[in-house]
Protein backbone atom coordinates (compact mmCIF):
# COMPACT_ATOMS: atom_id res chain seq x y z
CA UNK A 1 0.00 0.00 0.00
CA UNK A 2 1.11 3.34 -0.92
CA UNK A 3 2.05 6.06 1.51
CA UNK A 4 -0.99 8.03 0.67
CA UNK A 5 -3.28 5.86 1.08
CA UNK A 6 -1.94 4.32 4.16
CA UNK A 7 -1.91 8.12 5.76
CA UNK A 8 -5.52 8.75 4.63
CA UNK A 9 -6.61 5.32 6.41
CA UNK A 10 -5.23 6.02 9.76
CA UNK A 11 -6.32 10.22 10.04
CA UNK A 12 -10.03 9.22 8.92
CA UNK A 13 -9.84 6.70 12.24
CA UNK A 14 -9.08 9.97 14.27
CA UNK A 15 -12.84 10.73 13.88
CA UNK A 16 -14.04 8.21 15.59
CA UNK A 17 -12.84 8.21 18.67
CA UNK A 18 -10.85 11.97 18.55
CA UNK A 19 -14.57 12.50 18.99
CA UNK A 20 -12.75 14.08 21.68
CA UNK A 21 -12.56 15.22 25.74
CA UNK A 22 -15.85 16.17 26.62
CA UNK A 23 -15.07 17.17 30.20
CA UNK A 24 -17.67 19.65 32.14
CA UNK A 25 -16.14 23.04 33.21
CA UNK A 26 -14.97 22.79 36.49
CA UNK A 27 -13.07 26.26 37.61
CA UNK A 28 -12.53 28.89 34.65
CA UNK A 29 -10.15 31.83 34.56
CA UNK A 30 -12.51 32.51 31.24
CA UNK A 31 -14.73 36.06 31.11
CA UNK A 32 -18.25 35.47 30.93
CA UNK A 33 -18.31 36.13 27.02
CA UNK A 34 -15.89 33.29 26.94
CA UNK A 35 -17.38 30.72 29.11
CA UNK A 36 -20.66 31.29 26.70
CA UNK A 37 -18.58 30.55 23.71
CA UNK A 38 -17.18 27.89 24.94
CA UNK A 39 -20.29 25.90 25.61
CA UNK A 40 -21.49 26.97 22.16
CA UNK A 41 -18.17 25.09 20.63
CA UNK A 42 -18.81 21.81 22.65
CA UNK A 43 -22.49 21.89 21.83
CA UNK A 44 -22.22 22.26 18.61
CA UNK A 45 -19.41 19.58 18.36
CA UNK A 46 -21.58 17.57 19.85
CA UNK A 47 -24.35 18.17 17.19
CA UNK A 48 -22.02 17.82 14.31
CA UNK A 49 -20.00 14.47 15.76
CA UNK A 50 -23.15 12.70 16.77
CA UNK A 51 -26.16 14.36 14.87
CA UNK A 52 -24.74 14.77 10.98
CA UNK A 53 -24.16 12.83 8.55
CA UNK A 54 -20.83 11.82 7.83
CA UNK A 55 -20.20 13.78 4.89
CA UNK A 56 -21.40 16.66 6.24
CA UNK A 57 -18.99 16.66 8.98
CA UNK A 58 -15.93 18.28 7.24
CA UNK A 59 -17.25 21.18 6.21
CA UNK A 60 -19.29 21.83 9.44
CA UNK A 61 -16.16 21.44 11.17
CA UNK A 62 -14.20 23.61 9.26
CA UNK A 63 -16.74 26.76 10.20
CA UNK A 64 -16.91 25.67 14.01
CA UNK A 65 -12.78 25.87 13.71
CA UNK A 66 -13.23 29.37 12.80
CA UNK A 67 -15.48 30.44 15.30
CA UNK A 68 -13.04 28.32 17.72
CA UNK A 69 -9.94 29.94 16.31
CA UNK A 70 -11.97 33.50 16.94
CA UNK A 71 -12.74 32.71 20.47
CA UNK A 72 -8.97 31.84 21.33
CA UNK A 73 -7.95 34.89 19.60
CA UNK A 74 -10.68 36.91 22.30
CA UNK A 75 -8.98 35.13 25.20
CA UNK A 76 -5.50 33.84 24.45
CA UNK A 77 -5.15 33.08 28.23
CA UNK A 78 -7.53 31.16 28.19
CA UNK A 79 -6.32 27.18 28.51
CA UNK A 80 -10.24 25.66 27.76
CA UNK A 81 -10.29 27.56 24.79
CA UNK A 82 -7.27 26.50 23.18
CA UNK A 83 -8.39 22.97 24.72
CA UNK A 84 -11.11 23.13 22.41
CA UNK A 85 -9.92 24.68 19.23
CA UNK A 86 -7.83 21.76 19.14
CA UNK A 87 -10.06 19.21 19.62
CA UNK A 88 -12.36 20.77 17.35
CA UNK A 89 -9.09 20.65 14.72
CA UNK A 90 -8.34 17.17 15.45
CA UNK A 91 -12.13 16.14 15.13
CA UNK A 92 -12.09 18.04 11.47
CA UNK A 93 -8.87 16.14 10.29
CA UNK A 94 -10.53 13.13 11.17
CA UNK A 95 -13.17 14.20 8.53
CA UNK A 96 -11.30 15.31 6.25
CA UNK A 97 -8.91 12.82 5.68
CA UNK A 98 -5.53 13.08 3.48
CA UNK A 99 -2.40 15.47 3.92
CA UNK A 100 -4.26 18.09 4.66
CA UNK A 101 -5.59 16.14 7.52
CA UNK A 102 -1.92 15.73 8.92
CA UNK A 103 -1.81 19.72 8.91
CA UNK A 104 -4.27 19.88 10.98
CA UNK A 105 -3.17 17.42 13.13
CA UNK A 106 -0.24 19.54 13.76
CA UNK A 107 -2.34 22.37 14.30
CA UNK A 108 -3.97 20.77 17.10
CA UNK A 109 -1.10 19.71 18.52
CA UNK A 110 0.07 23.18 19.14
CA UNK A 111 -3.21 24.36 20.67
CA UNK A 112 -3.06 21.18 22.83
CA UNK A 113 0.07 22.05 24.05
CA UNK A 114 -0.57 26.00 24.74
CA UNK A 115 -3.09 24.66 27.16
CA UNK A 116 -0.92 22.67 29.12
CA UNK A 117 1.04 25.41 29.30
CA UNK A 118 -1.34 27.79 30.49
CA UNK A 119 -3.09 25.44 32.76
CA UNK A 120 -2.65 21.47 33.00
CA UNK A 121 -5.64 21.33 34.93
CA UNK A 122 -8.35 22.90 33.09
CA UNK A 123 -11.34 21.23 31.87
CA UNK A 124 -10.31 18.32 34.26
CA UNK A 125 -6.76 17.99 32.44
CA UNK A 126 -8.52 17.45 29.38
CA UNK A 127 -5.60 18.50 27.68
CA UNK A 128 -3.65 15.70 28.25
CA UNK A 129 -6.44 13.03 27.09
CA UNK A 130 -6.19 14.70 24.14
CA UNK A 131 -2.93 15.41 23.32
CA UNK A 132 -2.53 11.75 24.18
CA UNK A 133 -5.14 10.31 21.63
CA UNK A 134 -3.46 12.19 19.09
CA UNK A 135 -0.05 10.68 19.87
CA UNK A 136 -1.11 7.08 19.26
CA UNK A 137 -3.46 7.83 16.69
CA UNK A 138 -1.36 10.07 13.95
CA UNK A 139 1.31 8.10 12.34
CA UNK A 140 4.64 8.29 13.32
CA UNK A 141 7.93 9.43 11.89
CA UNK A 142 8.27 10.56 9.23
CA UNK A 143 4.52 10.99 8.40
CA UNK A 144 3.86 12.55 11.13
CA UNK A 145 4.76 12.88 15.65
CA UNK A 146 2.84 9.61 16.84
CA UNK A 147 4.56 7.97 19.44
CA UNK A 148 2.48 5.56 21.59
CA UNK A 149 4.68 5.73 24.66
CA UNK A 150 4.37 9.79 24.76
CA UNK A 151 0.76 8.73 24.50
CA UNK A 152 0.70 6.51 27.60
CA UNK A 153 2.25 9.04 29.26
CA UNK A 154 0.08 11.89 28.72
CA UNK A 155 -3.08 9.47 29.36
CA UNK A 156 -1.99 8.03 32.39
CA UNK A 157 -1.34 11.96 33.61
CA UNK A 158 -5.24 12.57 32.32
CA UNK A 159 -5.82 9.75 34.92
CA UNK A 160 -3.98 10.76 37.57
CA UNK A 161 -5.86 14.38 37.55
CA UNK A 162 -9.65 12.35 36.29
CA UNK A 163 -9.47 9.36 37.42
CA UNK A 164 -13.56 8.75 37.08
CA UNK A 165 -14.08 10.97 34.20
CA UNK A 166 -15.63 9.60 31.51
CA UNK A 167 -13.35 10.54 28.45
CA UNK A 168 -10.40 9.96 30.13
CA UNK A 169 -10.91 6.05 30.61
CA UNK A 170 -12.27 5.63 27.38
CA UNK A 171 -9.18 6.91 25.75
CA UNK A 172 -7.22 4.80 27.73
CA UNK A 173 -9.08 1.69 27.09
CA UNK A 174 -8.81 2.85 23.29
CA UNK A 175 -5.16 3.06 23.71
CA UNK A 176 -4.99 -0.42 25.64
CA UNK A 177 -7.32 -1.96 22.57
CA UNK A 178 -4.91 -1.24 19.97
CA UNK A 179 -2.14 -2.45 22.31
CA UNK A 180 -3.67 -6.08 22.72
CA UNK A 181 -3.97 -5.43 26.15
CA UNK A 182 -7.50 -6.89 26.32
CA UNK A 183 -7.61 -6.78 29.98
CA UNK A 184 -6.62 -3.91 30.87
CA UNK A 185 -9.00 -2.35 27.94
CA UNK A 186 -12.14 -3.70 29.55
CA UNK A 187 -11.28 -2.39 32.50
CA UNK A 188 -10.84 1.23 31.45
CA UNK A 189 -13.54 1.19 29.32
CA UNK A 190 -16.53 -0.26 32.46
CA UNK A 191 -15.16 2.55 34.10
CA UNK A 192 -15.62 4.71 31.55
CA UNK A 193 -19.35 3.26 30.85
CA UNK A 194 -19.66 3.96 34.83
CA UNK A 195 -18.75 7.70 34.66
CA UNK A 196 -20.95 10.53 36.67
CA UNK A 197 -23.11 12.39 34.16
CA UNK A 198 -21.80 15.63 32.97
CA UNK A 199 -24.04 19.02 33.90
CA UNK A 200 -25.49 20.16 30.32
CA UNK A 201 -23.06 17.33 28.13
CA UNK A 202 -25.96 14.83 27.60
CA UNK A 203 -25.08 14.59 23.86
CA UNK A 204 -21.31 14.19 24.34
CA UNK A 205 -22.27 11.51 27.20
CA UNK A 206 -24.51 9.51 24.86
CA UNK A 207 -22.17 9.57 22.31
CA UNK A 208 -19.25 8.84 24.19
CA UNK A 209 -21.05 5.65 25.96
CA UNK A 210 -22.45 4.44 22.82
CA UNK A 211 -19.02 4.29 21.70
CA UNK A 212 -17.45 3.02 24.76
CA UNK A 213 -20.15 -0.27 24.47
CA UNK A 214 -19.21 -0.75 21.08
CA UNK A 215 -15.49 -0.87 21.66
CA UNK A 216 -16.16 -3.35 24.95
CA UNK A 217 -18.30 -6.08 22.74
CA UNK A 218 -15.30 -6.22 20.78
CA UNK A 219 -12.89 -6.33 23.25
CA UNK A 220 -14.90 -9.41 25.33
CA UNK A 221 -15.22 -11.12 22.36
CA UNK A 222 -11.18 -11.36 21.97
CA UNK A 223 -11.24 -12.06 25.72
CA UNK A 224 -13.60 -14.94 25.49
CA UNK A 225 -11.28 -16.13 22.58
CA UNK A 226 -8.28 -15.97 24.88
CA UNK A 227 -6.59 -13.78 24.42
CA UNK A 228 -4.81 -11.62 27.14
């Protein structure tokens, strides 16, 4: 298989589960004009993730980047916002697909990281869940930065600051899938089925859990096969 093709295969997979970090606010250093804008972004993500069609998705993402991009540039302080323009990136190269994906990829990456910078802990470090979905997800060298033991890393720290939250295991047991480590998947991903509703994320909770019990029937079924 070409390089091309093989590139376009693994960004489109970033859709599906870079349906990203859904975390409910939990202390903001955001203005009020922000904190409305930045439910707006994750309930229209939301909409467009779970609600469109799929070939609808690219372009709708595209415009909610904009608005995203917008807010950031209204608040550059502010770590949720740059948390979310780059999940809202990510999310859009998953749609799109192709080299232009990777460049967005990128992109994301460098909001992903501003945030961390700014503040680890916002959004329930949901930085670091995403930042480490990307890592295992994108290709590596010299396609692109994946690297799946900088993603470990980064999703074991999304653990250690939400350990019950709802994204955060299910990225991890996504992570653990694609590792053949069956066990430790299921795990991750009951707890993740077993999260605390979010206040106002209902969408993004259904969504989330819908794809958390698909990705558990297939992990029991290589369980009950044996393997490990």
């Amino acid at each position: 298989m070409k390089p091309l093709p093989i590139l376009r295969h693994i960004l489109r997979r970033i859709a599906l589960p870079l349906a990203i970090v859904l975390a409910a606010p939990t202390a903001f250093a955001l203005a009020e004009a922000g904190r409305t804008e930045l439910k707006v972004l994750q309930g229209r993500w939301a909409d467009i993730q779970y609600g469109l069609p799929e070939k609808q998705r690219e372009a709708a993402f595209a415009e909610l980047a904009e608005r995203a991009g917008k807010a950031v540039a209204a608040e550059p302080e502010a770590a949720e916002l740059h948390i979310w323009h780059g999940i809202i990136l990510s999310t859009w190269a998953g749609a799109k697909g192709g080299l232009g994906a990777l460049d967005l990829v990128k992109a994301a990456k460098v909001e992903l990281e501003t945030a961390l910078k700014l503040d680890a802990q916002a959004l329930d470090g949901s930085a670091y869940t995403s930042l480490g979905s990307l890592y295992y997800q994108v290709p590596g060298w010299p396609l692109g930065f994946g690297d799946d033991a900088r993603a470990e890393a980064l999703l074991t720290q999304a653990l250690a600051v939400n350990p019950a939250g709802i994204d955060a295991n299910y990225f991890h047991g996504d992570f653990l899938w694609r590792q053949k480590r069956y066990g430790e998947a299921r795990v991750a991903l009951e707890k993740a089925l077993a999260a605390a509703d979010r206040p106002g994320r209902a969408a993004a909770d259904e969504g989330r859990r819908a794809e958390a019990r698909r990705l558990l029937e297939q992990v029991r079924a290589k369980l009950e096969n044996g393997a490990q």
